[in-house]
Protein backbone atom coordinates (compact mmCIF):
# COMPACT_ATOMS: atom_id res chain seq x y z
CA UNK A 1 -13.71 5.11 -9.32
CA UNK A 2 -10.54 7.36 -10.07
CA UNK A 3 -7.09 6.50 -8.29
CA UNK A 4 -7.81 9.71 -6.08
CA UNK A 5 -11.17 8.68 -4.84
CA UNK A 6 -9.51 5.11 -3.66
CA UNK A 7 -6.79 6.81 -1.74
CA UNK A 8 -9.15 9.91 -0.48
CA UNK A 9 -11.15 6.62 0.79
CA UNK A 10 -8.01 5.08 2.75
CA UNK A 11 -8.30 8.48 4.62
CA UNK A 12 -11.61 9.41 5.73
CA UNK A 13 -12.66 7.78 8.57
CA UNK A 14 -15.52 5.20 9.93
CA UNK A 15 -18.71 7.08 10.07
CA UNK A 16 -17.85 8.13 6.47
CA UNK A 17 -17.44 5.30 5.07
CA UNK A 18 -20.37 4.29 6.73
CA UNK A 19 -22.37 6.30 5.41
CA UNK A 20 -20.90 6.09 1.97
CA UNK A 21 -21.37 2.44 2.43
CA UNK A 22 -24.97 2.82 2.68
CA UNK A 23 -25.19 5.52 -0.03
CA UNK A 24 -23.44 3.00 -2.51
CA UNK A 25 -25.73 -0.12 -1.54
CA UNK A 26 -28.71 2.39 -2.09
CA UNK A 27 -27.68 3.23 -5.12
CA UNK A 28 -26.75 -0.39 -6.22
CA UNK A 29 -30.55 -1.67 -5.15
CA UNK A 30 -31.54 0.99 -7.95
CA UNK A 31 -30.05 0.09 -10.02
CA UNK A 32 -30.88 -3.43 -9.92
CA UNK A 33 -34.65 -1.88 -10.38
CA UNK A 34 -34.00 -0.08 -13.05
CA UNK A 35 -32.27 -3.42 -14.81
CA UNK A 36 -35.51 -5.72 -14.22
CA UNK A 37 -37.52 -2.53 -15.88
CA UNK A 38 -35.54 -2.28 -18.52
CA UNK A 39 -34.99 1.10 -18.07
CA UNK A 40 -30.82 0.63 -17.63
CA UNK A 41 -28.42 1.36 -20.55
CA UNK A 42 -25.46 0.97 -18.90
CA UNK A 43 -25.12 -2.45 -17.13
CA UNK A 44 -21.74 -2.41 -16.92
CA UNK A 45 -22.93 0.22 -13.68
CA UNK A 46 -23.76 -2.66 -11.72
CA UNK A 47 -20.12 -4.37 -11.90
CA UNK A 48 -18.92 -0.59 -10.84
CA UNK A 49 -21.31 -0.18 -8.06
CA UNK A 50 -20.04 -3.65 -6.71
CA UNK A 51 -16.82 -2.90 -6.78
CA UNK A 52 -16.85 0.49 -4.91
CA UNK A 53 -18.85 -1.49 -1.80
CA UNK A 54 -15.82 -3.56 -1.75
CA UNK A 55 -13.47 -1.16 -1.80
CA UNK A 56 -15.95 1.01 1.10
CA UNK A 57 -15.73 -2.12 3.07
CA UNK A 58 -11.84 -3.05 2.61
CA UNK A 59 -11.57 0.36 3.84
CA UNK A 60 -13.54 0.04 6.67
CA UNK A 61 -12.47 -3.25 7.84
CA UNK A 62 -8.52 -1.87 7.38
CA UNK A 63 -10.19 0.77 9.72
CA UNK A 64 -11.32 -1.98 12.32
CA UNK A 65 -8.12 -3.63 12.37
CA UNK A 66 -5.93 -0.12 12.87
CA UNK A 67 -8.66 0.46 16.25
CA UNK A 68 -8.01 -3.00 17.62
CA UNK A 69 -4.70 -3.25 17.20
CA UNK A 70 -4.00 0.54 19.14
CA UNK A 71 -6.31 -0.49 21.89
């Protein structure tokens, strides 16, 4: 993920990075299929997939805590 997709992902707000959330673990659980069927090249995919979730739900949870503290 470049620099400008972590900070455009700072910015958006919860139900997108909700749904990017899901999008990402989607696309993670496929690639975890390919991998037992041999069919991935690139494993090195996996360790990226992982660590866009975690930024997603850094994101989200920095989200959570702006809400709660304003209310």
């Amino acid at each position: 993920m470049k620099t400008k997709d972590k900070k455009d992902l700072f910015t958006k707000n919860q139900l997108e990075l909700k749904k990017l959330l899901l999008d990402a673990k989607e696309a993670l659980f496929n690639l975890r299929i390919d991998l037992s069927q041999n069919k991935l090249k690139n494993t090195s995919s996996i360790t990226l997939k992982r660590k866009e979730i975690a930024l997603i739900l850094t994101a989200l949870k920095e989200k959570e805590f702006e809400n709660a503290k304003n209310a």
